[in-house]
C-alpha atoms as a PDB file:
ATOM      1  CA  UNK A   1       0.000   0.000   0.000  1.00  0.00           C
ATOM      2  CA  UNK A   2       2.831   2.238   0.919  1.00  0.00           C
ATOM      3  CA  UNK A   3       4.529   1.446  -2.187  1.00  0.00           C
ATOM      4  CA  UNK A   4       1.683   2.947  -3.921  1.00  0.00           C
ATOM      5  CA  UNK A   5       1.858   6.177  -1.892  1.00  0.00           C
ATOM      6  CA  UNK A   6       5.502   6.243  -2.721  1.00  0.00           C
ATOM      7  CA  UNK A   7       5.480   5.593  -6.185  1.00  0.00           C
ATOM      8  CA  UNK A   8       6.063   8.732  -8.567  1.00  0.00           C
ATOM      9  CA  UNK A   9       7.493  10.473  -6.163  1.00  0.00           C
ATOM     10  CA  UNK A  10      11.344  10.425  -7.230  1.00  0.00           C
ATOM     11  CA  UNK A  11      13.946  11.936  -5.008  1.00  0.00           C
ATOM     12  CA  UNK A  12      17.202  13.530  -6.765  1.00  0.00           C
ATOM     13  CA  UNK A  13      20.323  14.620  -4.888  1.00  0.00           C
ATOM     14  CA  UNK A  14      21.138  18.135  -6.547  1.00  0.00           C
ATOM     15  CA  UNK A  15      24.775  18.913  -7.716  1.00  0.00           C
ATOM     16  CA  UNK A  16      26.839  20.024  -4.763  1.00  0.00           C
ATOM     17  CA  UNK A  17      28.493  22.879  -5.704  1.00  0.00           C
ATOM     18  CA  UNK A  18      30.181  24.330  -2.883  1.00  0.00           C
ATOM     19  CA  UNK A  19      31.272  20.382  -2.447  1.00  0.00           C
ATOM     20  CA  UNK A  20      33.385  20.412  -5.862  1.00  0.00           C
ATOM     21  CA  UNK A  21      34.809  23.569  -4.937  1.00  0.00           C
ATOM     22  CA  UNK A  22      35.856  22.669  -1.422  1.00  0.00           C
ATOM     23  CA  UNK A  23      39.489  22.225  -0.512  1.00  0.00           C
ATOM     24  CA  UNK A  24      37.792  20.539   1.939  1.00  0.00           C
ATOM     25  CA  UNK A  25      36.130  17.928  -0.114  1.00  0.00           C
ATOM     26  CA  UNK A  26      39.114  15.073   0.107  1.00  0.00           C
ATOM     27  CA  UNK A  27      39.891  15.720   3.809  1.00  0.00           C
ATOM     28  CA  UNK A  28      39.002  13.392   7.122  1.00  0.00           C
ATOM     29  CA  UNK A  29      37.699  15.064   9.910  1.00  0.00           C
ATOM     30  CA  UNK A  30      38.311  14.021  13.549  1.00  0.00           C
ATOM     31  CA  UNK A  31      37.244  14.982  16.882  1.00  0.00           C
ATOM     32  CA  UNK A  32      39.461  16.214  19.566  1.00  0.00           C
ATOM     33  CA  UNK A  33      37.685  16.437  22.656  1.00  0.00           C
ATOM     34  CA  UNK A  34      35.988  14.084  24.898  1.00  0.00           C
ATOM     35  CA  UNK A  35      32.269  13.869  24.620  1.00  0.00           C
ATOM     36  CA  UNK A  36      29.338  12.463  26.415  1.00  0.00           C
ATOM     37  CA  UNK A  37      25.511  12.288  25.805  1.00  0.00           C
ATOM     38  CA  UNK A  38      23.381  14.841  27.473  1.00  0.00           C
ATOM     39  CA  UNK A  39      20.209  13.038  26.328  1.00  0.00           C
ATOM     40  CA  UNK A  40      18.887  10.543  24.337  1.00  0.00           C
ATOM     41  CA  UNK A  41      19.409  12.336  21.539  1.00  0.00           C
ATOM     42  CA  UNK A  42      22.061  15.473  22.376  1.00  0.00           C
ATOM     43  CA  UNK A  43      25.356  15.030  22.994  1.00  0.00           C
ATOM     44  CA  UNK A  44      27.838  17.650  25.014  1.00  0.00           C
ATOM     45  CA  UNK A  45      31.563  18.055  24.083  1.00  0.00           C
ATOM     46  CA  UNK A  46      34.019  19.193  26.935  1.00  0.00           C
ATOM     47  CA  UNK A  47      36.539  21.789  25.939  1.00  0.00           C
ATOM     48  CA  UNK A  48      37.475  25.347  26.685  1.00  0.00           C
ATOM     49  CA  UNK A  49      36.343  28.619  25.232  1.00  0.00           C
ATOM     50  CA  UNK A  50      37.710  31.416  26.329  1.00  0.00           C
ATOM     51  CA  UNK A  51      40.224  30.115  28.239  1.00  0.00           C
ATOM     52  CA  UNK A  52      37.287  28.678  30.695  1.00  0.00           C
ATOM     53  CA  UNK A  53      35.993  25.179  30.765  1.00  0.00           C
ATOM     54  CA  UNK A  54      32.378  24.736  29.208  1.00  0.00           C
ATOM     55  CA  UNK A  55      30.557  22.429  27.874  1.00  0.00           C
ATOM     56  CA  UNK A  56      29.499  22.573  23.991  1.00  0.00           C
ATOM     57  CA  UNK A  57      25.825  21.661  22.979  1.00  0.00           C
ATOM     58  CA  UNK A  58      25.227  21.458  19.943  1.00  0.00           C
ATOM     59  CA  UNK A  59      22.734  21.943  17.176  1.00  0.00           C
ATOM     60  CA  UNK A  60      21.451  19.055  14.793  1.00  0.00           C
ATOM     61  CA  UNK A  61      24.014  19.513  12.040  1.00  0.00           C
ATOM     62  CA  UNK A  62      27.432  20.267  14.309  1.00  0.00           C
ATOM     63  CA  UNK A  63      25.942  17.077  16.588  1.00  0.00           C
ATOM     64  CA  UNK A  64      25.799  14.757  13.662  1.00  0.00           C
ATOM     65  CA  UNK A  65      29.283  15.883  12.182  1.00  0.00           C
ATOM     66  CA  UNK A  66      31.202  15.262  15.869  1.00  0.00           C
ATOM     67  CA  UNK A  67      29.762  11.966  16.160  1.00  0.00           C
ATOM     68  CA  UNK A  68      30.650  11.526  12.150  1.00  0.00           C
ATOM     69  CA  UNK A  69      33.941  12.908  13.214  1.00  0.00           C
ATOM     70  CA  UNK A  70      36.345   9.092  13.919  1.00  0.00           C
ATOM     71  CA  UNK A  71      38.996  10.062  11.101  1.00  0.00           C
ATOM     72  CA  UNK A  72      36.974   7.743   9.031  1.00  0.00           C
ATOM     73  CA  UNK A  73      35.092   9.254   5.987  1.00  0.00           C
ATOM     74  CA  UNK A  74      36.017  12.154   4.284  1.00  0.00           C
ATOM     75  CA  UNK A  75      34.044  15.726   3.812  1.00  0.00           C
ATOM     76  CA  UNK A  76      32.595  14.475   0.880  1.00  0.00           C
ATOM     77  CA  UNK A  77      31.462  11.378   2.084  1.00  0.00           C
ATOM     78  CA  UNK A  78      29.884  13.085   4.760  1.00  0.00           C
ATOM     79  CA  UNK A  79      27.472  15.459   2.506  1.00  0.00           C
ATOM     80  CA  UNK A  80      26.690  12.129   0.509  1.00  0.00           C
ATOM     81  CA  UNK A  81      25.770   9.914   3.466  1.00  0.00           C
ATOM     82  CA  UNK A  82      23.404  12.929   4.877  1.00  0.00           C
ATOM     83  CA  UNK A  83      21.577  13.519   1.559  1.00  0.00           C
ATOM     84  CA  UNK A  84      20.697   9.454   1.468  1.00  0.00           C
ATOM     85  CA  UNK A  85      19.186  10.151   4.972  1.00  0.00           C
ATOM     86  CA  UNK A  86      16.862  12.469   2.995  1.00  0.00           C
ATOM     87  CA  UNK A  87      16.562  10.195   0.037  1.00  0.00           C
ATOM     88  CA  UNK A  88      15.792   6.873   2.181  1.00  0.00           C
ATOM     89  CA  UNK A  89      13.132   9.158   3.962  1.00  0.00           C
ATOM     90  CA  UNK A  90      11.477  10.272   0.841  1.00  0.00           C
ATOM     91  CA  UNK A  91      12.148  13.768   1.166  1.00  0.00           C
ATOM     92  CA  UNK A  92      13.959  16.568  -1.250  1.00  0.00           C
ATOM     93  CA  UNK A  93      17.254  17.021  -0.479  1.00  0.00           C
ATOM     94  CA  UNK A  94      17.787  20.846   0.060  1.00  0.00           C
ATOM     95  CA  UNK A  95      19.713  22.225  -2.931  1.00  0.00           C
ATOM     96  CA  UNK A  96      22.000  23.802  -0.294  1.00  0.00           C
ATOM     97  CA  UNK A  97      22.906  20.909   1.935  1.00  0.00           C
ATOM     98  CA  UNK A  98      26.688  20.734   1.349  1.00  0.00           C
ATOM     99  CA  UNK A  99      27.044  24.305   1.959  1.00  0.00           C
ATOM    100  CA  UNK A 100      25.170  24.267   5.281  1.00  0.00           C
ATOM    101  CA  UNK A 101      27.427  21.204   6.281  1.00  0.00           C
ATOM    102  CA  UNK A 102      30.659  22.913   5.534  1.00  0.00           C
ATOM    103  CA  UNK A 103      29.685  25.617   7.324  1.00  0.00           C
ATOM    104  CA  UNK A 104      29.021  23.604  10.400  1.00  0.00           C
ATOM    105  CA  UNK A 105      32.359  21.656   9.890  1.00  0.00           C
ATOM    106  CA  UNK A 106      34.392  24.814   9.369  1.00  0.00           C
ATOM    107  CA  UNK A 107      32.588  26.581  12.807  1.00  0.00           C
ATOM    108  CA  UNK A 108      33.673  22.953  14.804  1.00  0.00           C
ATOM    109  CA  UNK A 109      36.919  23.387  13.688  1.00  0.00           C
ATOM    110  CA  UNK A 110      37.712  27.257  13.487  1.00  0.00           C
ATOM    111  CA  UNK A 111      35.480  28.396  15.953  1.00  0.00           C
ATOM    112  CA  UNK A 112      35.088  25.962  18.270  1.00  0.00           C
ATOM    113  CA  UNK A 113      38.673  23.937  17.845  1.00  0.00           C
ATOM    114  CA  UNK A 114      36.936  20.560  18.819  1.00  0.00           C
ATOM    115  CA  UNK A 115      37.267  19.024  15.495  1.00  0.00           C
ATOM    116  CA  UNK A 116      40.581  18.428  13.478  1.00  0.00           C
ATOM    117  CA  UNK A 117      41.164  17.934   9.748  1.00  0.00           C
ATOM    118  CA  UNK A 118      43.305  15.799   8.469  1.00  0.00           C
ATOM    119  CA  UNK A 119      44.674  14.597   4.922  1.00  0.00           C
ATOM    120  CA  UNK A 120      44.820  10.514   5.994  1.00  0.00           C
ATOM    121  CA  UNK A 121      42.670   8.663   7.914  1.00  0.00           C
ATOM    122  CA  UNK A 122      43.453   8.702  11.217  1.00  0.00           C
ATOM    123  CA  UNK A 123      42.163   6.733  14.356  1.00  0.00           C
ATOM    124  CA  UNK A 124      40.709   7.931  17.484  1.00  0.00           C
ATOM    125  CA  UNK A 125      42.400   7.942  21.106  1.00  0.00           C
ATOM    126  CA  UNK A 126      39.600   5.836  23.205  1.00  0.00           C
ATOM    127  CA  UNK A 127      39.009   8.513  25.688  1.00  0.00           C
ATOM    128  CA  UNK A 128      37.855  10.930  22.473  1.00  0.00           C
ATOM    129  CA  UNK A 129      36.528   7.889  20.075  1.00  0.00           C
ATOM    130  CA  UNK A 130      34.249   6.761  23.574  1.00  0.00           C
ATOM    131  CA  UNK A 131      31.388   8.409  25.144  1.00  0.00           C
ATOM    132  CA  UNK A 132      32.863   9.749  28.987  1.00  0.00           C
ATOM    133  CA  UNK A 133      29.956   7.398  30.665  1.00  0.00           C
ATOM    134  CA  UNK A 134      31.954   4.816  28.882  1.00  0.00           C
ATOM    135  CA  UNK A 135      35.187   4.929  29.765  1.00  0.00           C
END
């Protein structure tokens, strides 16, 4: 029945521009600082701002990049695996997706210094790869 609903209704992922024209594209991006969840679904990161010890919550995009953040996948890779969350739900995948993502990326590491990028992939330390609670 479902199928039905479904059918017709074709999702496309749109050409990422900013993504071709990143010289971020081809890098891995790792996290640097230990993190924990808050909730079910919100995570905080411990670091410093300021010189002062805080703890960093985090909107939907920034959350999903940290925990995407192992030193694993590239930037690219990234952008692609978000837009098939759209596509697997059925829903248009906004036209400006990769440019909202680098954005994020490029506030977690130039802003908030809690995520590293790197040209190789690169493993995580267990006290950053691991949740505090489970450590």
């Amino acid at each position: 029945m479902l199928d039905k609903f479904f059918k017709g209704k074709e999702v496309s992922v749109p050409h990422f521009q900013s993504l071709e024209s990143s010289l971020l594209k081809d890098k891995y991006f790792v996290r640097t600082k230990p993190w924990d969840w808050l909730k079910e679904e919100e995570i905080y990161v411990v670091s410093k701002l300021d010189g002062r010890p805080t703890r960093i919550i985090m909107d939907f995009w920034p959350h999903e990049i940290y925990l995407f953040a192992d030193g694993q996948i590239t930037v690219s890779e990234l952008i692609h695996i978000a837009a098939r969350r759209f596509i697997i739900g059925r829903e248009p995948v906004p036209e400006d997706l990769d440019a909202a993502l680098l954005d994020s990326l490029e506030g977690l590491v130039n802003e908030l210094k809690i995520v590293e990028l790197k040209d190789i992939q690169t493993d995580l330390p267990l006290n950053i790869e691991l949740p505090i609670s489970r450590q």
